[in-house]
Protein backbone atom coordinates (compact mmCIF):
# COMPACT_ATOMS: atom_id res chain seq x y z
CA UNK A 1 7.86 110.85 218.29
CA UNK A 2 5.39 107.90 218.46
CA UNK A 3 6.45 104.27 219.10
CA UNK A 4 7.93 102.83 215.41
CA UNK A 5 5.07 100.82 213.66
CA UNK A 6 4.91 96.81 214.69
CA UNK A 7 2.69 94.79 213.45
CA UNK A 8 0.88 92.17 216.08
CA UNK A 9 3.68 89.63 215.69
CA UNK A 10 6.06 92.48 216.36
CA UNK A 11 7.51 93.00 212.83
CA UNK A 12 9.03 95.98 212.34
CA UNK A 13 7.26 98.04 209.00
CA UNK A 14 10.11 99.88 207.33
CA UNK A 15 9.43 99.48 203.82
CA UNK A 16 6.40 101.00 201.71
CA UNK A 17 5.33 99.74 198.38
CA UNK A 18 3.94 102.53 196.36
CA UNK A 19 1.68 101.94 192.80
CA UNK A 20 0.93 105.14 191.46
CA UNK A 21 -0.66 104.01 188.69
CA UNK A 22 -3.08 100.32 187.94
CA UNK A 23 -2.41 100.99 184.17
CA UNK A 24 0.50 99.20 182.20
CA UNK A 25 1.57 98.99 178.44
CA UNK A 26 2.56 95.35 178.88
CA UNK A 27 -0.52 92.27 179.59
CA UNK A 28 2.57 89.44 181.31
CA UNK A 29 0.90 86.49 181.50
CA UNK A 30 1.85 86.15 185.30
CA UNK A 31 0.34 89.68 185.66
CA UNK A 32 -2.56 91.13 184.13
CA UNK A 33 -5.62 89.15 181.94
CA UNK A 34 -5.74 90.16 178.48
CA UNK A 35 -8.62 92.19 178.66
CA UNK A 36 -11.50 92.57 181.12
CA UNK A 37 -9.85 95.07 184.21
CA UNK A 38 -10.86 98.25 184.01
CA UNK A 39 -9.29 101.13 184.98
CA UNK A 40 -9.60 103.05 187.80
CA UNK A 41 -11.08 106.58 187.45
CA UNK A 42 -8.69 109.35 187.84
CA UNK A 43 -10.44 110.98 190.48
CA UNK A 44 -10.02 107.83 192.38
CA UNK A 45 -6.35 107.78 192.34
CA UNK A 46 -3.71 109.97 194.54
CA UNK A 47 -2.27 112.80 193.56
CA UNK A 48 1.74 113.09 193.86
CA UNK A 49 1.48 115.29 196.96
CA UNK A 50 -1.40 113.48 198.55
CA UNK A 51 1.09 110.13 198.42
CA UNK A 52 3.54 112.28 200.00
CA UNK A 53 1.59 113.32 202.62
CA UNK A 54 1.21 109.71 203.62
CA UNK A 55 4.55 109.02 203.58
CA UNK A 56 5.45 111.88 205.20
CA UNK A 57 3.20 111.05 208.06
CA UNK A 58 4.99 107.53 208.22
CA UNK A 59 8.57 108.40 207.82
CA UNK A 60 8.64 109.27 211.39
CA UNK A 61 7.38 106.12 212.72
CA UNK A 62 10.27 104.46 211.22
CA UNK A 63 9.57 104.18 207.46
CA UNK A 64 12.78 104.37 205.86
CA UNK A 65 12.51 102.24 202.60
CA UNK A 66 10.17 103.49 199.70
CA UNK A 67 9.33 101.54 196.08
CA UNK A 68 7.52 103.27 193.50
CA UNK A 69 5.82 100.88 191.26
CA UNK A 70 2.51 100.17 189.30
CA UNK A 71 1.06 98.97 186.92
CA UNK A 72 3.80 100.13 185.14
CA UNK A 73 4.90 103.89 187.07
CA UNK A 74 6.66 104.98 183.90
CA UNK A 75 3.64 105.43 182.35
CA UNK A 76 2.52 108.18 185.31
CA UNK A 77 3.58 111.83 183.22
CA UNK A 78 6.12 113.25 185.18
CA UNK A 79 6.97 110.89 187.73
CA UNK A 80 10.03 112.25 188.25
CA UNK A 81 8.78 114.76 190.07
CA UNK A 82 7.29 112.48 192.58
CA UNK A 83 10.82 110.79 193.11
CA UNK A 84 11.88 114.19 194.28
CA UNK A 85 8.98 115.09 196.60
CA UNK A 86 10.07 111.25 197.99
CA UNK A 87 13.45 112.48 198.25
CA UNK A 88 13.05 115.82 200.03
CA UNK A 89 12.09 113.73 202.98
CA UNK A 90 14.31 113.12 205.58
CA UNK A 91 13.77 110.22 207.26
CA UNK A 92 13.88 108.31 203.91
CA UNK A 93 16.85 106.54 203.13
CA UNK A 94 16.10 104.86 199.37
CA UNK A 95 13.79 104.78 197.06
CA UNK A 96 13.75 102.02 194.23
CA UNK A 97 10.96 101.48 190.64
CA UNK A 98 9.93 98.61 189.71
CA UNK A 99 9.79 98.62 185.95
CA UNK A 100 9.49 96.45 182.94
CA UNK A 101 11.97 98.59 181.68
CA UNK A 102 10.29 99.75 178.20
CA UNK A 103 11.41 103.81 178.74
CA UNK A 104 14.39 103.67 180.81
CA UNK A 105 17.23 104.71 177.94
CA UNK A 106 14.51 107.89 177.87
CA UNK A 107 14.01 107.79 181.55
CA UNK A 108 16.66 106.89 183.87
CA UNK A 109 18.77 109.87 183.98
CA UNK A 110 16.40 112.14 185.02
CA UNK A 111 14.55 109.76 187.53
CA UNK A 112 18.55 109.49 188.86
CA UNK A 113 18.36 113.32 189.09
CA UNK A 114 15.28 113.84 190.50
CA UNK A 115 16.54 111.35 193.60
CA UNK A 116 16.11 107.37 192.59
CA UNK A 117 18.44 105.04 193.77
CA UNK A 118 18.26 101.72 191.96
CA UNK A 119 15.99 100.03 190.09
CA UNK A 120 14.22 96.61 189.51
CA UNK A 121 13.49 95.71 186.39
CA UNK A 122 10.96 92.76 184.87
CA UNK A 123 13.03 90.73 182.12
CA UNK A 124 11.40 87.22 181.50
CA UNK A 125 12.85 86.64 178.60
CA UNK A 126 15.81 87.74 176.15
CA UNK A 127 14.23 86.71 172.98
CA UNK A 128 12.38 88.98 171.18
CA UNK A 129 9.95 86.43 170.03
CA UNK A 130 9.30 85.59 173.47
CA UNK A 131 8.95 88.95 175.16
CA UNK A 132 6.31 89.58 172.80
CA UNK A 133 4.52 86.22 173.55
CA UNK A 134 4.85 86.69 177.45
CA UNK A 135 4.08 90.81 177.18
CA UNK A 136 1.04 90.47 174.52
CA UNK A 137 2.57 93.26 172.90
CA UNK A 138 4.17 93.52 170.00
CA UNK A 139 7.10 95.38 171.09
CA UNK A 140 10.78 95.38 170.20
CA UNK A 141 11.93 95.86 174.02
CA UNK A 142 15.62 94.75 174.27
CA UNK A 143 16.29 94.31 177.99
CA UNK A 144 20.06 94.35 177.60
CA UNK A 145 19.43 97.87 176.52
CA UNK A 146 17.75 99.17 179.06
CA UNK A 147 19.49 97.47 182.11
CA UNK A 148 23.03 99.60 180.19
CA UNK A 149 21.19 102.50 180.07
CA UNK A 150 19.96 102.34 183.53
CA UNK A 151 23.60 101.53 184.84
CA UNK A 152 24.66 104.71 182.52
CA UNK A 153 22.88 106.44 184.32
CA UNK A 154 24.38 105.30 188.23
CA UNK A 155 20.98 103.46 189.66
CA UNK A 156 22.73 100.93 191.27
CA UNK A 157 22.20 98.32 192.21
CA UNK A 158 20.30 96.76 189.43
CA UNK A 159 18.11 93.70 190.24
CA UNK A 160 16.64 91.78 186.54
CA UNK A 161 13.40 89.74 188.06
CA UNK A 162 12.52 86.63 186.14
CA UNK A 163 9.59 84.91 186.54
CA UNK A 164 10.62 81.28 186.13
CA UNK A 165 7.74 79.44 184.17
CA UNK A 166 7.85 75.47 182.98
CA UNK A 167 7.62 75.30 179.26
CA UNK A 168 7.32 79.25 178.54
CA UNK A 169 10.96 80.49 179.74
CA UNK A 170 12.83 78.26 181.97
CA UNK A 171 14.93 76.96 179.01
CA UNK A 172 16.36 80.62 179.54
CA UNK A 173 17.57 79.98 182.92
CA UNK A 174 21.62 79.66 182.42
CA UNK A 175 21.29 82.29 179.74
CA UNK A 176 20.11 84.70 181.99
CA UNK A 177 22.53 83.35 184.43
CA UNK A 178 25.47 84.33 182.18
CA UNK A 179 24.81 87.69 182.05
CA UNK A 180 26.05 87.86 185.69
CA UNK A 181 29.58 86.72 184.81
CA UNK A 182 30.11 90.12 182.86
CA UNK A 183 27.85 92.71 184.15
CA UNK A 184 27.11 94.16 187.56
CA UNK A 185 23.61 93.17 188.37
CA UNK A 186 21.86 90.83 190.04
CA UNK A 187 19.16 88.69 188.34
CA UNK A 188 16.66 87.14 190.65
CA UNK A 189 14.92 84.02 189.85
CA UNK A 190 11.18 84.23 191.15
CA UNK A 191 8.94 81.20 191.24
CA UNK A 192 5.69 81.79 189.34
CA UNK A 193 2.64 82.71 191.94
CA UNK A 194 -0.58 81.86 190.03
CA UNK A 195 -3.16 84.30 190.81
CA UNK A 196 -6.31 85.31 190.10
CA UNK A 197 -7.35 85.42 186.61
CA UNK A 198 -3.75 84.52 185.70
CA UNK A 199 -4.99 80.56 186.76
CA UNK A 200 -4.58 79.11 183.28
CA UNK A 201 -0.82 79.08 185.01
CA UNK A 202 -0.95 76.83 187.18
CA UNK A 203 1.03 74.94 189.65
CA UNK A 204 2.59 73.09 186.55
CA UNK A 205 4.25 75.76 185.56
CA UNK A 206 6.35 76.56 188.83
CA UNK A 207 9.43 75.89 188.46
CA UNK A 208 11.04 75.43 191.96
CA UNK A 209 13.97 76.94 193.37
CA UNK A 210 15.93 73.91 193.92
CA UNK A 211 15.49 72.97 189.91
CA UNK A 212 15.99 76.68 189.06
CA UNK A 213 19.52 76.24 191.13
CA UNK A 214 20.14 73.28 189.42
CA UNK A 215 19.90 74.44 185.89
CA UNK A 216 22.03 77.67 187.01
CA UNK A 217 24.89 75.17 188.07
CA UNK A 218 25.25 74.09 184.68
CA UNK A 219 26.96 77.38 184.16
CA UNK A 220 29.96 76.76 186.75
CA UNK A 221 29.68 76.37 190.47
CA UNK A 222 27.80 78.28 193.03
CA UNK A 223 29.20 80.20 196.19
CA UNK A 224 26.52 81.89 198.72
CA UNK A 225 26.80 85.62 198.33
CA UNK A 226 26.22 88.43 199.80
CA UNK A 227 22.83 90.32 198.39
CA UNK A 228 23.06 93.97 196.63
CA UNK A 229 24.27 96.75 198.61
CA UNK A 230 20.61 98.02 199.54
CA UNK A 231 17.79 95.64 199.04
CA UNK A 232 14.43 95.04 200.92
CA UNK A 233 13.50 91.86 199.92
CA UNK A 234 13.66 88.18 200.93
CA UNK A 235 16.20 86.85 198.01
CA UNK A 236 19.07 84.32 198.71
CA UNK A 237 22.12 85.41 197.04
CA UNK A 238 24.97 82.75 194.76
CA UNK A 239 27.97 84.12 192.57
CA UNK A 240 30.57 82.26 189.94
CA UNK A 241 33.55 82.80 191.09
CA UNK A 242 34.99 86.48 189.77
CA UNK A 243 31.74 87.33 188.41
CA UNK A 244 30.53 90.96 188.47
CA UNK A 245 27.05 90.60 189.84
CA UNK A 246 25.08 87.93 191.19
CA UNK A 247 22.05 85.34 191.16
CA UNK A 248 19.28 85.43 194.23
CA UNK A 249 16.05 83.55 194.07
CA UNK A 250 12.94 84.20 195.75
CA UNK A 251 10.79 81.45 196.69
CA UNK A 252 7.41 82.19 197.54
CA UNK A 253 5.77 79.36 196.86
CA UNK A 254 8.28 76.55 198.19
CA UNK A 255 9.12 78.43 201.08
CA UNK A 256 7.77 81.66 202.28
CA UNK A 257 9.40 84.54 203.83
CA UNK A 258 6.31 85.42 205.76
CA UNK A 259 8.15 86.00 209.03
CA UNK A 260 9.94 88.46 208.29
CA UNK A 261 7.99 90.55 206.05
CA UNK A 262 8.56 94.06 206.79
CA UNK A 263 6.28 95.65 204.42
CA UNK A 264 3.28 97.19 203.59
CA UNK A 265 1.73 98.36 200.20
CA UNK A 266 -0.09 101.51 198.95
CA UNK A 267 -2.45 100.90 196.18
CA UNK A 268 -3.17 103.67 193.62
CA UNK A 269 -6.14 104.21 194.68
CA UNK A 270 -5.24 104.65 198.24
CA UNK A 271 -5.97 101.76 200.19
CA UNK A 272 -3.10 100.36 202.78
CA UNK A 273 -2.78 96.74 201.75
CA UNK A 274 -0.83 94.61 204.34
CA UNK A 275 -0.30 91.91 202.27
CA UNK A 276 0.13 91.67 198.93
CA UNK A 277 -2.70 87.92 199.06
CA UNK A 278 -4.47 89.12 201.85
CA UNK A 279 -8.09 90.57 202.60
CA UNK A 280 -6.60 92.87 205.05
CA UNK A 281 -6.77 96.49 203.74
CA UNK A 282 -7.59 100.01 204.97
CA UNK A 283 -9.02 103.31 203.32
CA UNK A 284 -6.85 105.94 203.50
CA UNK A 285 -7.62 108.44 200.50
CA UNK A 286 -10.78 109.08 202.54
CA UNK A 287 -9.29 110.64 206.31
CA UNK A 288 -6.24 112.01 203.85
CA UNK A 289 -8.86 114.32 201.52
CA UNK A 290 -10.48 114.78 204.48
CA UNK A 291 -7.56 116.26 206.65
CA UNK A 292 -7.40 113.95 209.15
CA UNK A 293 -4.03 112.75 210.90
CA UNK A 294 -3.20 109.04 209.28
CA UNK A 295 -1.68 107.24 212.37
CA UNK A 296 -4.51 105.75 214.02
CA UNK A 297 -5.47 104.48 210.31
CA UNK A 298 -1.84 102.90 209.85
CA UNK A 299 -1.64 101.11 213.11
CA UNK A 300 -5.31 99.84 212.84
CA UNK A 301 -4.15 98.48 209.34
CA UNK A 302 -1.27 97.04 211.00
CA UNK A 303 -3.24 95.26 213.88
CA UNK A 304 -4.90 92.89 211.25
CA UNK A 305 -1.62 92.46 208.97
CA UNK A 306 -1.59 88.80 208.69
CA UNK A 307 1.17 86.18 210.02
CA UNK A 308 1.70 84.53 206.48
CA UNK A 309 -0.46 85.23 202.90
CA UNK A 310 -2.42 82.18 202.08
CA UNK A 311 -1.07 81.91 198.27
CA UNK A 312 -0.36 78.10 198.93
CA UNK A 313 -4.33 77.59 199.33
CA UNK A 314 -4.85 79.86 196.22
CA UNK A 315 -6.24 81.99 198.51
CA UNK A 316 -5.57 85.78 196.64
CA UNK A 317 -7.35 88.60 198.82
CA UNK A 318 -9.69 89.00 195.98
CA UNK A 319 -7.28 89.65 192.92
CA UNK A 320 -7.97 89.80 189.44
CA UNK A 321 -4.48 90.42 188.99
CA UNK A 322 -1.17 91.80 190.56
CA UNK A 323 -1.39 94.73 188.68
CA UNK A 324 -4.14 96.07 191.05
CA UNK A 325 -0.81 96.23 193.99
CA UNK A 326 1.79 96.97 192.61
CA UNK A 327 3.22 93.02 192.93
């Protein structure tokens, strides 16, 4: 077995971001522009085994942590199927979606079947005037309703994300807050990253941490908790006392959590991205339809993986959009 993957500052890579797809039915104002991306051509993007090929090549040089996301990776037909090619692999030991949630009462049984542990779901807002205003779509998406179904269904834990913006939806701060008093699942307050083509939000509209905190405590008192059972990310974890789940926020903006980033992402298209604001990314459909072993590609990707992303100087790796990683 070959030496487990490091990065030059000696990070250990564990956890793989997957998109399988750069398409989404939702336009989030964070996310995607309106209009103006186009698509990338089928032929471009990888095929369900070819992505787990490469992750069967990585698996044993310590990739244990996999998250299937997008676009939006509902939208991929059968992705189920993926989740259990994923699954039949032994050195992994979870595999999450990231979701805006829009066909999970249709989806999440079978995605539970096929071998998906736990999901992450996008919920910015609970108003349904407002979900259509920060999707662009007119939609009748009821969050609520697909965070139960997804808990019907045993993907646990559940992690709500909410983008935190000033003057769009941080009024619905202790609102979303409140759900953790009843139900099991942990929303996560994320400060806004402008990006790209997304710039007409700008640093006005971050809401920091502390503020976000703030607000929250207008609910009842904060203890520190302890995050969800499995999680890969860089969230700080508060509870009300004898509430069923809990509140984290993630702060990449006021302070990073560049040091110990442990991750790496997988575009649809099959480049290895080593940061999601970087420059820094490697071809890898090219040696994979070509037959060639992947680890000298990996650990040359990993040689250049940055010490921190350079969001703070609006620096974005060339980004039109987050959509084009997987976030």
């Amino acid at each position: 077995m070959s030496v487990t993957l490091r990065d030059s500052f000696g990070r250990s890579i564990e956890y793989l971001r997957i998109s399988v797809t750069d398409r989404c039915n939702f336009r989030c104002l964070y996310c995607m522009p309106l209009a103006g991306l186009e698509w990338l051509p089928k032929s471009d993007i990888l095929s369900y085994e070819e992505i787990a090929r490469v992750v069967g090549e990585l698996a044993p040089l310590g990739l244990r942590r996999l998250r299937v996301t997008g676009g939006e990776p509902t939208l991929r037909p059968e992705l189920e199927r993926l989740i259990g090619m994923l699954k039949d692999i032994p050195e992994i030991e979870d595999i999450s979606l990231s979701t805006n949630g829009v066909r999970l009462p249709e989806l999440a049984a079978t995605l539970k079947r096929a071998g998906l542990d736990r999901i992450n779901m996008s919920a910015d807002s609970l108003r349904p005037d407002r979900i259509k205003a920060i999707s662009r779509r007119n939609t009748d998406f009821d969050p609520i309703a697909a965070a139960t179904a997804a808990e019907r269904a045993g993907l646990a834990p559940i992690k709500l994300n909410v983008v935190v913006m000033r003057g769009i939806n941080d009024d619905e701060v202790t609102d979303f807050a409140r759900l953790t008093l009843k139900h099991p699942w942990h929303v996560r307050f994320i400060e806004l990253m402008p990006v790209g083509e997304m710039r007409d939000l700008t640093w006005d509209h971050v809401v920091p941490t502390d503020e976000i905190l703030a607000s929250v405590k207008n609910v009842g008192a904060l203890e520190p908790a302890a995050g969800p059972e499995r999680g890969n990310g860089p969230a700080r974890y508060y509870s009300f006392a004898g509430a069923a789940g809990t509140i984290g926020v993630i702060t990449p903006m006021s302070h990073t959590y560049c040091g110990s980033c442990n991750r790496v992402r997988l575009t649809a298209d099959g480049r290895l991205r080593t940061c999601l604001f970087g420059d820094d990314e490697i071809d890898l459909r090219t040696p994979l339809r070509s037959g060639l072993p992947l680890e000298s590609f990996f650990r040359s990707a990993l040689s250049t993986k940055p010490k921190e992303h350079h969001l703070l100087q609006m620096s974005v790796g060339g980004l039109r959009a987050l959509s084009q990683v997987g976030g």
